[in-house]
Protein backbone atom coordinates (compact mmCIF):
# COMPACT_ATOMS: atom_id res chain seq x y z
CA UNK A 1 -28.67 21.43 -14.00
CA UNK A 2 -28.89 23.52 -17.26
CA UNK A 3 -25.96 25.84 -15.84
CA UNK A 4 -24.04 23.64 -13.08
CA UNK A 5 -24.60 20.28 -14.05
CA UNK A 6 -21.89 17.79 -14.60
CA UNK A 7 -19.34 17.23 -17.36
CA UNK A 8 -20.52 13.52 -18.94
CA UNK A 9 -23.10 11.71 -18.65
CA UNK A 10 -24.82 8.95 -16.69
CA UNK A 11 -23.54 6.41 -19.01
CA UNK A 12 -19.91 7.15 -17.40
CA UNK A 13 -21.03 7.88 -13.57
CA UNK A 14 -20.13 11.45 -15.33
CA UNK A 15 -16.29 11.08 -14.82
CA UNK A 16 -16.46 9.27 -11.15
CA UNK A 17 -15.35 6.06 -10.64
CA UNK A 18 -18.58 3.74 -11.14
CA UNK A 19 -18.67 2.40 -7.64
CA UNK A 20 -18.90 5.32 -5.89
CA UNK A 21 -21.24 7.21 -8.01
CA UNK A 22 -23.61 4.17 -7.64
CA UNK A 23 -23.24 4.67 -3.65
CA UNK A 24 -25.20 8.05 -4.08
CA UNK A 25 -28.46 6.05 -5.31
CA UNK A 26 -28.76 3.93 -2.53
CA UNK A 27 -32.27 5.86 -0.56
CA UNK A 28 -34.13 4.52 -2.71
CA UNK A 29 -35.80 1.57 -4.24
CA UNK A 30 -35.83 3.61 -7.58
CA UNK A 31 -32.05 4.06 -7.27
CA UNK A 32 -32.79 8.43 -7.61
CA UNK A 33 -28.95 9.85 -7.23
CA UNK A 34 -29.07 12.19 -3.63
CA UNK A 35 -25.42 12.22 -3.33
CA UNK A 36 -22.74 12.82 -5.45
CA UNK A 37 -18.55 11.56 -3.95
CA UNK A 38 -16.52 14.17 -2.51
CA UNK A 39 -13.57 13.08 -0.18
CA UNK A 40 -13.70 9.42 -1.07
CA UNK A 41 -10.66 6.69 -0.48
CA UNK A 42 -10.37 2.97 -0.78
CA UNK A 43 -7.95 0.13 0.99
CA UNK A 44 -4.91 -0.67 -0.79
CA UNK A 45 -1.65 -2.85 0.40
CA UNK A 46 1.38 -0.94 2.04
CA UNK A 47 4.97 -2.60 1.42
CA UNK A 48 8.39 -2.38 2.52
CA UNK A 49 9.72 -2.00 -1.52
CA UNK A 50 13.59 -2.13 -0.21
CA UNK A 51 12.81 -5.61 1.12
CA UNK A 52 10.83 -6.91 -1.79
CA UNK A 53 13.58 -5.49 -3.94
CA UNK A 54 16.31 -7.13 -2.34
CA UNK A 55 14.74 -10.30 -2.14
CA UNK A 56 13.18 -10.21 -5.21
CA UNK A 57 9.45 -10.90 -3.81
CA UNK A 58 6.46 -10.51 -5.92
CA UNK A 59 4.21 -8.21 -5.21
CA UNK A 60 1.24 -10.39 -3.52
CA UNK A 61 -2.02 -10.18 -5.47
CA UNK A 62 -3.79 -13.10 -3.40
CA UNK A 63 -4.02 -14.02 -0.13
CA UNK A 64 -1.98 -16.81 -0.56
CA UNK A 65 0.79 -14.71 -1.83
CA UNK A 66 0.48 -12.46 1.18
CA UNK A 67 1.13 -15.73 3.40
CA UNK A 68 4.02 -17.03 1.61
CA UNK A 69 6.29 -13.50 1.33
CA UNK A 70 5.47 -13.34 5.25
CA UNK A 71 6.97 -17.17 5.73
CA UNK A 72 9.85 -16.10 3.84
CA UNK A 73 10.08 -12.56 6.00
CA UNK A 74 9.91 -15.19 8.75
CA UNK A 75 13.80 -16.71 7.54
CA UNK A 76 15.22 -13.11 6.75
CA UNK A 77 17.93 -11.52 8.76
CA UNK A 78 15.68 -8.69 9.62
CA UNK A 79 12.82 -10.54 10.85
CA UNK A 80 15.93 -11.71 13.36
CA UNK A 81 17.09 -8.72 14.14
CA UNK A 82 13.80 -7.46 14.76
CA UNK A 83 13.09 -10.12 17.54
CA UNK A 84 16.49 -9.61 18.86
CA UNK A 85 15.29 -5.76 19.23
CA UNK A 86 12.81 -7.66 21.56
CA UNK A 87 9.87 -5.80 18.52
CA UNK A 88 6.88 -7.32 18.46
CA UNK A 89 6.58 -8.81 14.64
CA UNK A 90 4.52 -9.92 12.11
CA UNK A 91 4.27 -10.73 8.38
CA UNK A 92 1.11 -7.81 7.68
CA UNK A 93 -0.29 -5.23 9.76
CA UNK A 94 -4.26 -5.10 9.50
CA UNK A 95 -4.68 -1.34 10.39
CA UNK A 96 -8.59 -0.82 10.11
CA UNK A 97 -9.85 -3.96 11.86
CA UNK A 98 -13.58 -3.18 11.25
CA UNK A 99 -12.78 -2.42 7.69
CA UNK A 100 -10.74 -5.55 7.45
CA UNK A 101 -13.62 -7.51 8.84
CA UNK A 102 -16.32 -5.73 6.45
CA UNK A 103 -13.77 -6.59 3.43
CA UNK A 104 -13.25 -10.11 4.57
CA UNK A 105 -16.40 -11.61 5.09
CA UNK A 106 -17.62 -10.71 1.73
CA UNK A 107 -14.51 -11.73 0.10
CA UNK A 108 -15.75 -15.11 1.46
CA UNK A 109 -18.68 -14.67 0.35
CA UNK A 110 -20.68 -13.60 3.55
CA UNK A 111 -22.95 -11.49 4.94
CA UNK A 112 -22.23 -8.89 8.00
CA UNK A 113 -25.10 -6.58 8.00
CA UNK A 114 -28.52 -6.39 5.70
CA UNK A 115 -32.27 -5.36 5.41
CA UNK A 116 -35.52 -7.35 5.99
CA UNK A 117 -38.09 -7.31 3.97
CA UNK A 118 -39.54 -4.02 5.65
CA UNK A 119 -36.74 -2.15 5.44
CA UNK A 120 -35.37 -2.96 9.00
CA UNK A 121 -31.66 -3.20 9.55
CA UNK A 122 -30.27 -6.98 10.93
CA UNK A 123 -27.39 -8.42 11.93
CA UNK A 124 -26.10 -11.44 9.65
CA UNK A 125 -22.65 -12.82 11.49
CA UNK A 126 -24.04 -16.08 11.84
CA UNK A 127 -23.37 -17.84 8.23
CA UNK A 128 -21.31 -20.31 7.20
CA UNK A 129 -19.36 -18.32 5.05
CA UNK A 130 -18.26 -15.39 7.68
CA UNK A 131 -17.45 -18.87 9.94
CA UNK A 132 -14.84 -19.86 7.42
CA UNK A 133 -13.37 -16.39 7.11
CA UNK A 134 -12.53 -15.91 10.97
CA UNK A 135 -11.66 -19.02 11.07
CA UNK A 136 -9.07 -18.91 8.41
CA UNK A 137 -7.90 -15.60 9.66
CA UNK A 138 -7.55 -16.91 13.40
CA UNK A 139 -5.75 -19.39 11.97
CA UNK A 140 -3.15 -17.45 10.13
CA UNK A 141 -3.30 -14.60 13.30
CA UNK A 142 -1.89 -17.55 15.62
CA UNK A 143 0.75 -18.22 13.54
CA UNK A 144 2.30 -14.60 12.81
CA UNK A 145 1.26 -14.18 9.61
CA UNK A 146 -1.49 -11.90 10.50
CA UNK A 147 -1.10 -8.66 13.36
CA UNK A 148 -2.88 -5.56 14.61
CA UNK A 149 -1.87 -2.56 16.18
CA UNK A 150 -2.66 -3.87 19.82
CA UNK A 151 -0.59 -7.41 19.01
CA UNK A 152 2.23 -4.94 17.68
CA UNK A 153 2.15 -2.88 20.68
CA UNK A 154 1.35 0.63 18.55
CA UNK A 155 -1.48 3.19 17.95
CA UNK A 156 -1.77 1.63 14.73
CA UNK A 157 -0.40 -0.59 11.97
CA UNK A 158 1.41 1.91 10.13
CA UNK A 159 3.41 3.12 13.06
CA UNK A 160 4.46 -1.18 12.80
CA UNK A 161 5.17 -0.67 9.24
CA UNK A 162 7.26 2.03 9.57
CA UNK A 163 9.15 0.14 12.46
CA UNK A 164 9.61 -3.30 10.56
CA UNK A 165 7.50 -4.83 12.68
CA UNK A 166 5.98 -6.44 9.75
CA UNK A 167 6.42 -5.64 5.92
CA UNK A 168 2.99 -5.23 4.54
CA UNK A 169 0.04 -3.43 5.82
CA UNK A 170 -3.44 -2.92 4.86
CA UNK A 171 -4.68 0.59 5.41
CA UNK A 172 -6.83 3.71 3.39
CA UNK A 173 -5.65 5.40 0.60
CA UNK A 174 -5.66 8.61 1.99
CA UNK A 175 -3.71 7.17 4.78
CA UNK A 176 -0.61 6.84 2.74
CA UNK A 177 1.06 9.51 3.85
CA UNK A 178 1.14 7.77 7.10
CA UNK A 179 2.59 4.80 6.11
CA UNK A 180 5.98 6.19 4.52
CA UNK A 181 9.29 6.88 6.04
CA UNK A 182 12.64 7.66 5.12
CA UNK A 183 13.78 4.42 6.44
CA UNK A 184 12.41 2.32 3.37
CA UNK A 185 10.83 3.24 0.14
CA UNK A 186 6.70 2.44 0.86
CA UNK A 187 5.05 0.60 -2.69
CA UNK A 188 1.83 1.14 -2.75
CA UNK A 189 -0.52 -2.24 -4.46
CA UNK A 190 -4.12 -3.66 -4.45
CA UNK A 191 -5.95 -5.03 -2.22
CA UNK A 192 -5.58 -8.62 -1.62
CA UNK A 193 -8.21 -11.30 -2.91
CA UNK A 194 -9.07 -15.11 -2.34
CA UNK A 195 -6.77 -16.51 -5.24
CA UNK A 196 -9.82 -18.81 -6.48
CA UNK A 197 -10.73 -14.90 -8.29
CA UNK A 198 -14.52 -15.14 -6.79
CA UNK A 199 -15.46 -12.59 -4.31
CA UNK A 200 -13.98 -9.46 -5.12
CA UNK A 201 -13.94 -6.95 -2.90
CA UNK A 202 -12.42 -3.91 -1.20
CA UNK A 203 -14.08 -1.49 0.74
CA UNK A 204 -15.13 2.46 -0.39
CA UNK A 205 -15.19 4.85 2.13
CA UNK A 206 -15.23 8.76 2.58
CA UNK A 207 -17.96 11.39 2.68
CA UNK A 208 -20.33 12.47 -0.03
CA UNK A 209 -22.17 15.92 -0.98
CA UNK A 210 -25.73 15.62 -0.13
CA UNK A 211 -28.29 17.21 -2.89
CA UNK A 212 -31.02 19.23 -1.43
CA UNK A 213 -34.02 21.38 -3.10
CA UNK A 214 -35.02 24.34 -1.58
C-alpha cells in the first residue's frame, strides 16, 4: 500500500522471519500473500542451567544428546533424591504432545496430514517413516528418558520442570515464562534434531492478521 505498506521488500519476507511470512501464501496455488504474522512463537528446549553447570553437560543439539544427559541425570544425586521424594521423574518433559508428534514425524521424515489431488484433506499416519518415529520414541518413553505431564502426574510439563521431575522440557516460546523459577536458573536452546542433520524441523505456531478488501 502506497501509504501503509511494509518497510522492505519481498526479497526479505519484509523484515519477518522467512518461514512465517511464507505461511501467509498458503490459499492458494499461486502462493498470493492473505496473511501477514502477528502473535507468532516456535518450540525451543527448556533446561535446568544450575544442573548443566555443575555437571558440566553440553547443551544437547541432537536427539542423541538429549538421551545421554538424561542417562547421566539418571546417576545424579538429585535424580535420587527426587525418587526418594516418591516424584515421579524423567530425563525431558514433552509439554505439547500434539506438537511433539507433528514435529517428530517429519523430523523422520513422515507424513501426518496432506491433500489429494482435489484439494481434499487425508490422513497419512500409516508410513513407514511415522512407524519408526513412535517406535523409537516408545522405546525411549519405556525407559525414562522420555515423560509427559500425565506420566509426571502435573497439568503440564513445565510444572515437572520446575519441580525436577526431569531437567529438560520441550515447550513454546511464548511459554517461557512458565517454565522459570527461582529454584534454578531456566536456559533456554533449540529444538532438538535427528543427529544424521536430515529432517529439520520445528514447528511455527501463533495467529496471523487476515487481509481483506472492502
Amino acid at each position: 500500500h502506497a501509504e501503509y505498506g511494509l518497510e522492505g521488500s519481498a526479497a526479505d519476507s519484509y523484515g519477518y522471519i522467512d518461514r512465517f511470512w511464507a505461511e501467509g501464501s498458503i490459499y492458494d496455488k499461486e502462493g498470493t500473500i492473505y496473511s501477514i504474522p502477528f502473535n507468532k512463537s516456535t518450540e525451543v528446549l527448556f533446561y535446568n542451567k544450575n544442573l548443566f553447570d555443575k555437571y558440566s553437560w553440553d547443551v544437547p543439539a541432537t536427539w542423541e544428546d538429549v538421551i545421554d544427559i538424561c542417562n547421566k541425570w539418571k546417576q545424579t544425586t538429585e535424580y535420587q533424591k527426587a525418587l526418594n521424594d516418591g516424584k515421579k521423574v524423567g530425563g525431558i518433559g514433552i509439554d505439547s504432545e500434539a506438537n511433539f508428534f507433528i514435529t517428530f514425524i517429519q523430523q523422520w521424515g513422515g507424513k501426518y496430514t496432506g491433500f489429494d489431488a482435489n484439494g481434499k484433506g487425508q490422513y497419512l499416519f500409516n508410513n513407514a517413516q511415522s512407524k519408526e518415529a513412535i517406535g523409537w520414541f516408545a522405546n525411549n518413553f519405556n525407559q525414562g528418558i522420555f515423560g509427559t505431564a500425565q506420566k509426571f502426574g502435573t497439568d503440564y510439563s513445565s510444572d515437572a520442570f520446575k519441580a525436577m521431575q526431569c531437567i529438560m522440557t520441550t515447550g513454546s516460546s511464548a511459554g517461557a515464562s512458565y517454565n522459570t523459577t527461582s529454584t534454578f536458573e531456566t536456559g533456554v536452546a533449540e529444538y532438538p534434531q535427528r543427529a544424521d542433520g536430515q529432517n529439520k524441523n520445528v514447528i511455527q505456531q501463533g495467529t496471523n492478521v487476515c487481509l481483506f478488501e472492502r
